[in-house]
PDB file of N, CA and C in Angstrom:
ATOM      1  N   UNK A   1       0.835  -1.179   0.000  1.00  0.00           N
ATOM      2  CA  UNK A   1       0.000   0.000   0.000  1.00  0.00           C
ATOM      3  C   UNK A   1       0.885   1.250   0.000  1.00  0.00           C
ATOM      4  N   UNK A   2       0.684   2.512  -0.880  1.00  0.00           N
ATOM      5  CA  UNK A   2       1.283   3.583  -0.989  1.00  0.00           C
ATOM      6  C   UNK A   2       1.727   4.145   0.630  1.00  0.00           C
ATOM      7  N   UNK A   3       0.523   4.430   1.128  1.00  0.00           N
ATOM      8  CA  UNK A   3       0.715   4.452   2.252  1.00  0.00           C
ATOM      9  C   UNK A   3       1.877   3.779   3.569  1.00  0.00           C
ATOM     10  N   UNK A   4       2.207   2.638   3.195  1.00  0.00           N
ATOM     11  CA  UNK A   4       3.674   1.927   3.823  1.00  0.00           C
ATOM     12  C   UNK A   4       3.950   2.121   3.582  1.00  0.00           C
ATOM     13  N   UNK A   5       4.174   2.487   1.944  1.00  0.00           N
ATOM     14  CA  UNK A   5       5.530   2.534   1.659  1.00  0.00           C
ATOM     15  C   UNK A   5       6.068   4.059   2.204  1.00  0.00           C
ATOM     16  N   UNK A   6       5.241   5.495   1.904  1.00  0.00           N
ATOM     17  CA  UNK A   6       5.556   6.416   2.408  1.00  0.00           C
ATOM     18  C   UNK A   6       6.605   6.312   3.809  1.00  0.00           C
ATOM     19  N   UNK A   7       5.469   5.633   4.538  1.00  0.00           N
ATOM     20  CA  UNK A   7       5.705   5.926   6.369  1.00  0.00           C
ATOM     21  C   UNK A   7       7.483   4.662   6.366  1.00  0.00           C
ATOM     22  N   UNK A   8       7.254   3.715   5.658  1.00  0.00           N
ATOM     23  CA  UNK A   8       8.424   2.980   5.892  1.00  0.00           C
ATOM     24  C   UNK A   8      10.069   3.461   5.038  1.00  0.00           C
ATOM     25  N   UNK A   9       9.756   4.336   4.250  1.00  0.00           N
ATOM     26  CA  UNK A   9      10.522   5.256   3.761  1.00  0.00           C
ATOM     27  C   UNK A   9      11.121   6.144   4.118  1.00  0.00           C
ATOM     28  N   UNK A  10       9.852   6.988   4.836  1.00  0.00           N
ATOM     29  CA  UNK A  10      10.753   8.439   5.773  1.00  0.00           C
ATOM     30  C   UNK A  10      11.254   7.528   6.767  1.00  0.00           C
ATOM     31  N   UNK A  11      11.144   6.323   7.431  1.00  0.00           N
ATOM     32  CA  UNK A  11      11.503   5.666   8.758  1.00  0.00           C
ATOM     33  C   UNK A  11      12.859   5.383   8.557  1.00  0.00           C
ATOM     34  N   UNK A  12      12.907   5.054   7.210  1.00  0.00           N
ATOM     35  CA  UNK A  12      14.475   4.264   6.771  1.00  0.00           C
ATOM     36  C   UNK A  12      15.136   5.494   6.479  1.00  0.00           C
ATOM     37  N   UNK A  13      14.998   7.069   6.486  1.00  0.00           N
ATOM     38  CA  UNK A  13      15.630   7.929   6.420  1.00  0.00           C
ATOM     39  C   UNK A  13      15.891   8.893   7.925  1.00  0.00           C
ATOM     40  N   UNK A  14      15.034   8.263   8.757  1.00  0.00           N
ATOM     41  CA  UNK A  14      15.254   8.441   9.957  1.00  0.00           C
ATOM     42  C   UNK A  14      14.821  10.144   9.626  1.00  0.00           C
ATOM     43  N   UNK A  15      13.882  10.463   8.732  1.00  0.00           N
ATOM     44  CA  UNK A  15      12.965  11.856   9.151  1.00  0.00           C
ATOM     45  C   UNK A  15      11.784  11.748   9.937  1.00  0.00           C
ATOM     46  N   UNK A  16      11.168  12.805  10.709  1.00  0.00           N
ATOM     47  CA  UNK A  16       9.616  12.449  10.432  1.00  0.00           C
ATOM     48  C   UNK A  16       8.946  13.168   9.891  1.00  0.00           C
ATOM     49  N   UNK A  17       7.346  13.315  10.289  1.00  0.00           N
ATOM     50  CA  UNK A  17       6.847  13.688   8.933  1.00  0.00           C
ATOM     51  C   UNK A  17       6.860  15.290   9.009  1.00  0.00           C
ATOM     52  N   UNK A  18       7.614  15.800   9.838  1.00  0.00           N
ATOM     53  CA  UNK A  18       7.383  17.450   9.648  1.00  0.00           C
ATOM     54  C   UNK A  18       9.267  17.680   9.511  1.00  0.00           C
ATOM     55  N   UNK A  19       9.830  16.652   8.580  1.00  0.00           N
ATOM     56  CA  UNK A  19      10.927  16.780   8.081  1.00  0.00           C
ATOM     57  C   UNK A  19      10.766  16.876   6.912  1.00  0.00           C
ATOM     58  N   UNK A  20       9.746  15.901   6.663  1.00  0.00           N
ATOM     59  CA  UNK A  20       9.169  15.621   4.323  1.00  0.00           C
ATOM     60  C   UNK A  20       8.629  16.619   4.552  1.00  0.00           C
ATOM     61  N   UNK A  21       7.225  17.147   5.433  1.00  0.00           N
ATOM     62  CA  UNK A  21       6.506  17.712   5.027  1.00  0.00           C
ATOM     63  C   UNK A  21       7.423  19.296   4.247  1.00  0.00           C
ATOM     64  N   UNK A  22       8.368  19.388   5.398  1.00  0.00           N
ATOM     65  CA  UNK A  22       9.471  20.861   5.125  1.00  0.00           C
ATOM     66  C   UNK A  22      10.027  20.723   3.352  1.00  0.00           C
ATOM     67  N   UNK A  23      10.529  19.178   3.603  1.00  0.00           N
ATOM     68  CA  UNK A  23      11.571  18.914   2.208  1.00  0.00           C
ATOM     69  C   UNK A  23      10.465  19.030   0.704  1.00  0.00           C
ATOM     70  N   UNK A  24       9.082  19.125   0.652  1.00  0.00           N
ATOM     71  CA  UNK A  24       8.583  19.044   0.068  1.00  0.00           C
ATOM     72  C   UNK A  24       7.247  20.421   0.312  1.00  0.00           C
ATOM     73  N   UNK A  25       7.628  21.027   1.047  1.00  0.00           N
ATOM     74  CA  UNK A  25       6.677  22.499   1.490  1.00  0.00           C
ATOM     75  C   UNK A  25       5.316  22.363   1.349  1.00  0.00           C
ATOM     76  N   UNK A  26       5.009  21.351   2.292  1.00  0.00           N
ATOM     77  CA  UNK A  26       3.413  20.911   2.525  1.00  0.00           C
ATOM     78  C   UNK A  26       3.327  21.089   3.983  1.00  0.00           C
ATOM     79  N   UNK A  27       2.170  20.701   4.327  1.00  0.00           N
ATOM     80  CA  UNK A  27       1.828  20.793   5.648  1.00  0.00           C
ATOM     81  C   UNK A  27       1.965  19.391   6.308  1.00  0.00           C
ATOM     82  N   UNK A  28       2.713  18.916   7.726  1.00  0.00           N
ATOM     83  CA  UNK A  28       3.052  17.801   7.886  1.00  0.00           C
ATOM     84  C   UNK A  28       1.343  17.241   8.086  1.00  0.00           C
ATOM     85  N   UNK A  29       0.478  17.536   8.757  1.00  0.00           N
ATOM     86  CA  UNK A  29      -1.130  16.999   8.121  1.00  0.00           C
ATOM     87  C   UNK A  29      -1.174  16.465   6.767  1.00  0.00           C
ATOM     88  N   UNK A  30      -0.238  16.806   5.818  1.00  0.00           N
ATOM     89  CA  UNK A  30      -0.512  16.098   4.591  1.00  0.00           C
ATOM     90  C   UNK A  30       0.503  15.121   4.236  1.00  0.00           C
ATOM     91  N   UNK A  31       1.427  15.025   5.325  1.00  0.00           N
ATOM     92  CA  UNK A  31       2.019  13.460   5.426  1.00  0.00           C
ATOM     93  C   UNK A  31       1.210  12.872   6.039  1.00  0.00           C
ATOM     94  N   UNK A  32       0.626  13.270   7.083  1.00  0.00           N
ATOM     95  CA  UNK A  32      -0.057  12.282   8.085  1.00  0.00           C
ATOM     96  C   UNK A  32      -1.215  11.332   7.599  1.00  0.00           C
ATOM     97  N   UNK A  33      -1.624  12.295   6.507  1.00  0.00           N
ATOM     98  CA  UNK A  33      -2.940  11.941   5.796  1.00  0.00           C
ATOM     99  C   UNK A  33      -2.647  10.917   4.919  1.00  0.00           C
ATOM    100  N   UNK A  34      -1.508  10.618   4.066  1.00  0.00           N
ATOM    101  CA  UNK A  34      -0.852  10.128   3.345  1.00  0.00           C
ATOM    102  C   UNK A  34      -0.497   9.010   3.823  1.00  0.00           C
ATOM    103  N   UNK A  35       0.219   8.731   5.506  1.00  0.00           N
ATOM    104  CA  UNK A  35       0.391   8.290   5.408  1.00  0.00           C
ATOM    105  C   UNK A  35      -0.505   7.022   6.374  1.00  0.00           C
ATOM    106  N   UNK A  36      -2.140   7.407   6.548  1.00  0.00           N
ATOM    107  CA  UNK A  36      -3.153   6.854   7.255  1.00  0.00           C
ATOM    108  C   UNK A  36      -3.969   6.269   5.713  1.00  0.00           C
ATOM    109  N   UNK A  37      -3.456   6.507   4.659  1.00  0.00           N
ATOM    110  CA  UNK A  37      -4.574   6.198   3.388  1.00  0.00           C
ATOM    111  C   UNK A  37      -5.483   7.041   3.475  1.00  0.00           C
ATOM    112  N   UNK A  38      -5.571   8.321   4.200  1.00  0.00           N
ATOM    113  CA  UNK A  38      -6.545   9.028   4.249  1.00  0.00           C
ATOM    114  C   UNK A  38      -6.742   9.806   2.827  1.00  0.00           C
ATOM    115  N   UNK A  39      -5.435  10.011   2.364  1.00  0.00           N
ATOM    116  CA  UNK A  39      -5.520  10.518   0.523  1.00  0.00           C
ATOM    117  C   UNK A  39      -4.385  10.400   0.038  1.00  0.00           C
ATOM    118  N   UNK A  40      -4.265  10.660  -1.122  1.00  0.00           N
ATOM    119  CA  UNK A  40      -3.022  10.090  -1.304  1.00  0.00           C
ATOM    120  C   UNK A  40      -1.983  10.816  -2.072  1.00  0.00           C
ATOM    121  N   UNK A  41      -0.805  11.025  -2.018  1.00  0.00           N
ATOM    122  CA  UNK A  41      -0.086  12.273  -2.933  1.00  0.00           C
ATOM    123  C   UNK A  41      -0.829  12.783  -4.080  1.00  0.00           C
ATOM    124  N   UNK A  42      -0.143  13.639  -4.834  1.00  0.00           N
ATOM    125  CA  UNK A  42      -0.809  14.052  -6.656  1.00  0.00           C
ATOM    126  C   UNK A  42       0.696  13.316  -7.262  1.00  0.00           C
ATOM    127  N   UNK A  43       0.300  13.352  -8.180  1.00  0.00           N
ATOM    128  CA  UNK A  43       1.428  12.744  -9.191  1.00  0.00           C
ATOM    129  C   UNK A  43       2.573  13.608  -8.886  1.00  0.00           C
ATOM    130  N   UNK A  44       2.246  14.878  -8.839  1.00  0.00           N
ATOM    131  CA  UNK A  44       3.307  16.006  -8.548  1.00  0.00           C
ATOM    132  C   UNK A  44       4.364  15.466  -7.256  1.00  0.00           C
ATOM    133  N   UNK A  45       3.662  15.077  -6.501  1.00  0.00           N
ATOM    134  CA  UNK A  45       4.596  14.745  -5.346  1.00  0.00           C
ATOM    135  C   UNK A  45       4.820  12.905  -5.031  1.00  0.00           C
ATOM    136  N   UNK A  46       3.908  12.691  -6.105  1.00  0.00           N
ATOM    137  CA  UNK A  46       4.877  10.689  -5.960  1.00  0.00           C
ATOM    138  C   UNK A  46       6.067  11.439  -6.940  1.00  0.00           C
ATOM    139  N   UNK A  47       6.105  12.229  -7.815  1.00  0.00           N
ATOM    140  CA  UNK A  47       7.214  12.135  -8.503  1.00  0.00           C
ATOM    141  C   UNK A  47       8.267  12.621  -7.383  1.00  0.00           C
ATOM    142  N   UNK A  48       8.743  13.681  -6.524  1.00  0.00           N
ATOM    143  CA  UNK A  48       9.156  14.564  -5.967  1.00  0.00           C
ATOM    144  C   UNK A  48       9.363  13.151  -4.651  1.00  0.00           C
ATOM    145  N   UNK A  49       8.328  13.045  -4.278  1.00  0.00           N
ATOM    146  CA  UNK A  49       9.069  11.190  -2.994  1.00  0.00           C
ATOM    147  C   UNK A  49       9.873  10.228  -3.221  1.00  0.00           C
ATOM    148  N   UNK A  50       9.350  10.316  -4.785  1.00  0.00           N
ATOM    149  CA  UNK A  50      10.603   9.165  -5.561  1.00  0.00           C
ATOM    150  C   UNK A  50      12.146   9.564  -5.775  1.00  0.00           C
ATOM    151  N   UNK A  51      11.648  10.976  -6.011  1.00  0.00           N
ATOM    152  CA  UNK A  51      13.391  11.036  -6.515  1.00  0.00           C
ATOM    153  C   UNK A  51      14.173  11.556  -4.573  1.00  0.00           C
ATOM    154  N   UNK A  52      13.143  11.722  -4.107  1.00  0.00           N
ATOM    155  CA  UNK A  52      13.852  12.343  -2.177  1.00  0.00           C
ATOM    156  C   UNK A  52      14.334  10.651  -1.965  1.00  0.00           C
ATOM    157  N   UNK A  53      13.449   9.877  -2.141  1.00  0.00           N
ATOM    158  CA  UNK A  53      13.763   8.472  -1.269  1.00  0.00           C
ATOM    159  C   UNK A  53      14.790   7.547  -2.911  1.00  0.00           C
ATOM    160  N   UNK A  54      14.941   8.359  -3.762  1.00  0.00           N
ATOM    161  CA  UNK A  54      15.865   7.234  -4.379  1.00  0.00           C
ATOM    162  C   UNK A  54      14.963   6.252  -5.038  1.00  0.00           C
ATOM    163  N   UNK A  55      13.681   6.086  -5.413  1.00  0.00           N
ATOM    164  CA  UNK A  55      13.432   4.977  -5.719  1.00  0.00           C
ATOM    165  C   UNK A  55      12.628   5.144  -7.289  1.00  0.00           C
ATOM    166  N   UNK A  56      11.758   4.434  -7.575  1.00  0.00           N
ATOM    167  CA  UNK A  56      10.833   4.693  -8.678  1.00  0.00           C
ATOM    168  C   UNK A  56       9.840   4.710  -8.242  1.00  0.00           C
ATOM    169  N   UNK A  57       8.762   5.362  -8.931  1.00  0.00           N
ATOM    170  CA  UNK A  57       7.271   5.729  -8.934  1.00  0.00           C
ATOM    171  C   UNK A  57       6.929   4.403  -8.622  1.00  0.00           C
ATOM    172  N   UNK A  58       7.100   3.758  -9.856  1.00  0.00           N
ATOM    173  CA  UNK A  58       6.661   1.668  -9.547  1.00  0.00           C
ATOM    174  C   UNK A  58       6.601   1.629  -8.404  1.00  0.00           C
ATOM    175  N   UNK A  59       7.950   1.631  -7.790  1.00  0.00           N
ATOM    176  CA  UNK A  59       7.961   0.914  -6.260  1.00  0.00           C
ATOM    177  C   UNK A  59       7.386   1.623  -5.653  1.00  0.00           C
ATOM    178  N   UNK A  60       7.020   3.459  -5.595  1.00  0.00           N
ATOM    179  CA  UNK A  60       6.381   3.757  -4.157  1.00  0.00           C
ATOM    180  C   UNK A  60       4.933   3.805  -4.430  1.00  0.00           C
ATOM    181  N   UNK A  61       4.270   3.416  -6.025  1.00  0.00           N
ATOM    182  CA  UNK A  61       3.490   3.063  -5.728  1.00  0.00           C
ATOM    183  C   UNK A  61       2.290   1.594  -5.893  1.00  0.00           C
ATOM    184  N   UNK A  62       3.798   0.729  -5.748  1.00  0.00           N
ATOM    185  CA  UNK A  62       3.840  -0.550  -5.597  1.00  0.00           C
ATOM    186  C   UNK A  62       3.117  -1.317  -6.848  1.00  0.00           C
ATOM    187  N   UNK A  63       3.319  -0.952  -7.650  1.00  0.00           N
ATOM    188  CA  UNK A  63       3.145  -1.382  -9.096  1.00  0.00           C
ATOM    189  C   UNK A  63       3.976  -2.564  -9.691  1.00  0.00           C
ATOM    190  N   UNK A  64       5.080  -2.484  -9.431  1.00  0.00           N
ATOM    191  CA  UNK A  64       5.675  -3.645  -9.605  1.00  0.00           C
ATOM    192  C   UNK A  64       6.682  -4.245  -8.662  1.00  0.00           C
ATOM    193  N   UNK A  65       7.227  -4.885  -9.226  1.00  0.00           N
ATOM    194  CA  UNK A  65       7.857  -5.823  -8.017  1.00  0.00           C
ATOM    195  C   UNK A  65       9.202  -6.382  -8.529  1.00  0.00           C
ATOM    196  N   UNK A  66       9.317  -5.813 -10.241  1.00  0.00           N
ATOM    197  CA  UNK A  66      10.498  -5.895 -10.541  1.00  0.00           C
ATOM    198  C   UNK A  66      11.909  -5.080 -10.154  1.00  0.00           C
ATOM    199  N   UNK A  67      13.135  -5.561 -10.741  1.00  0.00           N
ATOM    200  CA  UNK A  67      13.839  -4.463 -10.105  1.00  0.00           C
ATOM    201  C   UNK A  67      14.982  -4.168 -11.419  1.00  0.00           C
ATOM    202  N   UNK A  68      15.315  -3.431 -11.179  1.00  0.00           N
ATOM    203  CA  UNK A  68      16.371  -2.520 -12.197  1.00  0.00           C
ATOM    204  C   UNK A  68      17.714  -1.975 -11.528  1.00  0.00           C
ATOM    205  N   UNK A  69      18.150  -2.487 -12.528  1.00  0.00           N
ATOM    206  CA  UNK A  69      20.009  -2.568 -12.337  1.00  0.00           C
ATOM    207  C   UNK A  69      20.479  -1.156 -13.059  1.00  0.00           C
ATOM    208  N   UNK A  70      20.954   0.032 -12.715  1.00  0.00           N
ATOM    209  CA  UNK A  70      21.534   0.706 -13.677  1.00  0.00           C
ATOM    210  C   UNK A  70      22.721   1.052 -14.146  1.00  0.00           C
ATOM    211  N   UNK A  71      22.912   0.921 -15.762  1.00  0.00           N
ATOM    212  CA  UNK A  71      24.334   0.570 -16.245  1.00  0.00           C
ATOM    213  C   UNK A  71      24.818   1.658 -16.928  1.00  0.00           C
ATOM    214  N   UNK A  72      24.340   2.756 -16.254  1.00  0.00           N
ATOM    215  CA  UNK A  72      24.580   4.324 -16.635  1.00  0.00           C
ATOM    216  C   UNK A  72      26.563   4.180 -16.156  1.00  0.00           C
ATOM    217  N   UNK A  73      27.516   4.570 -16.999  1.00  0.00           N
ATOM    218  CA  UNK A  73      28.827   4.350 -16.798  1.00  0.00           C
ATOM    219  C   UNK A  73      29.437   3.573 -17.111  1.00  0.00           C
ATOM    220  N   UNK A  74      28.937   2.384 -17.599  1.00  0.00           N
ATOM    221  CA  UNK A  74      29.575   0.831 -17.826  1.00  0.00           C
ATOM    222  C   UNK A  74      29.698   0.497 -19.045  1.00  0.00           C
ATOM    223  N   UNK A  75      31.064   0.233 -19.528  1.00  0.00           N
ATOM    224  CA  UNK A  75      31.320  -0.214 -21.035  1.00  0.00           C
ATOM    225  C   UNK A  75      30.739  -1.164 -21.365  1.00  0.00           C
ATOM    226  N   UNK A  76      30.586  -1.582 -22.740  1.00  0.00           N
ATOM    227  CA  UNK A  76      29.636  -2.654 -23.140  1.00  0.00           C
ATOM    228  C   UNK A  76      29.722  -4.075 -22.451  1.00  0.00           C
ATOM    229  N   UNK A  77      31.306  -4.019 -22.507  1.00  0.00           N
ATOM    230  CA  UNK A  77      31.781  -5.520 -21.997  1.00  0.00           C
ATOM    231  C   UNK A  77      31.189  -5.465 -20.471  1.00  0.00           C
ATOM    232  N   UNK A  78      30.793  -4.103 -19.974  1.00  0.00           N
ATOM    233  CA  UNK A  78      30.850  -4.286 -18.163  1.00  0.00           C
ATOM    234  C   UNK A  78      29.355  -4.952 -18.642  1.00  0.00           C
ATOM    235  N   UNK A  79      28.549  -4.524 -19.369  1.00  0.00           N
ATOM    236  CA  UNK A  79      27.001  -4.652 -19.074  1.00  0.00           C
ATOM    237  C   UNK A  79      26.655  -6.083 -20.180  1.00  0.00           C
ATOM    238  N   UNK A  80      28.054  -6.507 -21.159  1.00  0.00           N
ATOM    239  CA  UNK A  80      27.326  -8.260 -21.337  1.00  0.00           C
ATOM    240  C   UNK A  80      27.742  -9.033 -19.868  1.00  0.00           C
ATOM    241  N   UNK A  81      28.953  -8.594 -19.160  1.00  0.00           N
ATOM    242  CA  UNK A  81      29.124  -9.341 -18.005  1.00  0.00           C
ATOM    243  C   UNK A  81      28.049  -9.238 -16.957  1.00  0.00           C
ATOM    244  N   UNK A  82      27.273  -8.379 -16.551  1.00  0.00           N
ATOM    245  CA  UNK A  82      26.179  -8.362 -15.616  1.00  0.00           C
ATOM    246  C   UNK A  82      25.167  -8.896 -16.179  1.00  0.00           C
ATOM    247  N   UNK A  83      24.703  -8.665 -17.427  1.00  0.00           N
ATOM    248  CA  UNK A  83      23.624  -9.513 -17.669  1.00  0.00           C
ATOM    249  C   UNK A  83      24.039 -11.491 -18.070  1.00  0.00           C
ATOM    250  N   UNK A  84      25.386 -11.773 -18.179  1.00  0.00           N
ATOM    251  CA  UNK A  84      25.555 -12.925 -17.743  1.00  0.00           C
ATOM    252  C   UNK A  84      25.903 -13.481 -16.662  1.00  0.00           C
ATOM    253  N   UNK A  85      25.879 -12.602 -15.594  1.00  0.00           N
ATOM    254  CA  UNK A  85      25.842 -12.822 -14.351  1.00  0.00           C
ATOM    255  C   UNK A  85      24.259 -13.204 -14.280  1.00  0.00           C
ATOM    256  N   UNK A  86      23.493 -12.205 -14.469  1.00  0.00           N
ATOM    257  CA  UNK A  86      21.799 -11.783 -13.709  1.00  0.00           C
ATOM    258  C   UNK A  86      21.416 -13.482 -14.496  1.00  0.00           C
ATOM    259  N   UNK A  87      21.342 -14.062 -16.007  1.00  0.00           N
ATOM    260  CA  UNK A  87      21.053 -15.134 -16.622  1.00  0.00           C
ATOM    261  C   UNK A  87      21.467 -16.229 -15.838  1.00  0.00           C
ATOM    262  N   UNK A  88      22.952 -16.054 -15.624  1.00  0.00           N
ATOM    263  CA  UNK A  88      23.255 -17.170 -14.769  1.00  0.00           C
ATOM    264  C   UNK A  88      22.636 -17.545 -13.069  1.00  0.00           C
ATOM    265  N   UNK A  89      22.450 -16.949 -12.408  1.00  0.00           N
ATOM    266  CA  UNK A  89      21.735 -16.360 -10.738  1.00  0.00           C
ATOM    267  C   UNK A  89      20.093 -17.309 -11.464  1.00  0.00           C
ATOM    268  N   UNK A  90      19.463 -16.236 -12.542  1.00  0.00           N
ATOM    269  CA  UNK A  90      18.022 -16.834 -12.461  1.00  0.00           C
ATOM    270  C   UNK A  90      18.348 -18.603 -12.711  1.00  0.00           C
ATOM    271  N   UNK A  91      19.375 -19.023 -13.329  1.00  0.00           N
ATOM    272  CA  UNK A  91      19.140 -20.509 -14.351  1.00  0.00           C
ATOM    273  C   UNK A  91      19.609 -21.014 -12.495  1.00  0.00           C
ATOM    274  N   UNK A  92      20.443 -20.782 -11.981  1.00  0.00           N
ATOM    275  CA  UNK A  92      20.533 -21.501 -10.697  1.00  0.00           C
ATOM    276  C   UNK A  92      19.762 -21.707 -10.199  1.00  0.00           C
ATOM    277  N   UNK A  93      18.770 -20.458  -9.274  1.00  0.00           N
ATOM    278  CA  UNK A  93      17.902 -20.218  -8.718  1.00  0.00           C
ATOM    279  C   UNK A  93      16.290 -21.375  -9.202  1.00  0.00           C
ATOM    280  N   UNK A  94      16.537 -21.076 -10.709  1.00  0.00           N
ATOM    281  CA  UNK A  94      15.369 -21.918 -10.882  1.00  0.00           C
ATOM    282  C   UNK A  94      15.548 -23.248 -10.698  1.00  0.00           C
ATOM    283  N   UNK A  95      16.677 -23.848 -10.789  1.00  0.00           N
ATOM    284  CA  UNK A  95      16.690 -25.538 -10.574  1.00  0.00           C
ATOM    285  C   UNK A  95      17.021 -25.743  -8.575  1.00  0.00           C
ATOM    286  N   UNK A  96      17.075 -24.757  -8.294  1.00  0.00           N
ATOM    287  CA  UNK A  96      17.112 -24.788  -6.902  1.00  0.00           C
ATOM    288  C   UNK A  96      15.591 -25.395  -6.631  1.00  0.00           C
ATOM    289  N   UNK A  97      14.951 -24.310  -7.162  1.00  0.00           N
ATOM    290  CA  UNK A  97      13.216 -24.698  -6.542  1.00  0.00           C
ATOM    291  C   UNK A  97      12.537 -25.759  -6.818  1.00  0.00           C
TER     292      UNK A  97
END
């Protein structure tokens, strides 16, 4: 729920909510609200939570469950070696189960 994820977010940044509410110039009532499911950000500010907490929109608003590696810096050879790493991990993993 959007809502965890908010409240378990600022927790893992060790703010509270009249720290976001400042970093984002709202009223901490509109973390609180946010973060009871009472309503829920505007797009304006899932975008603006995502990029404060580091994450993607997806994840804070739990859309998916995939995850993303980024190979922003990495020569070609760095990024066939990680993705024959990531191929190799799933082919293990699956004969594990």
């Amino acid at each position: 729920m959007v809502a965890d994820r908010i409240k378990d977010l600022r927790e893992q940044n060790n703010w509270t909510q009249a720290d976001l509410a400042k970093l984002l110039g709202i009223t901490r009532s509109s973390v609180n609200a946010w973060e009871m499911g009472i309503s829920v950000p505007s797009t304006q500010y899932v975008v603006e939570l995502a990029n404060l907490f580091k994450v993607s929109t997806d994840y804070l608003l739990c859309v998916d469950t995939s995850s993303t590696v980024s190979v922003d810096g990495l020569t070609e050879r760095d990024i066939q070696l990680v993705y024959s790493l990531i191929c190799h991990l799933k082919d293990k993993n699956k004969h594990e189960d």
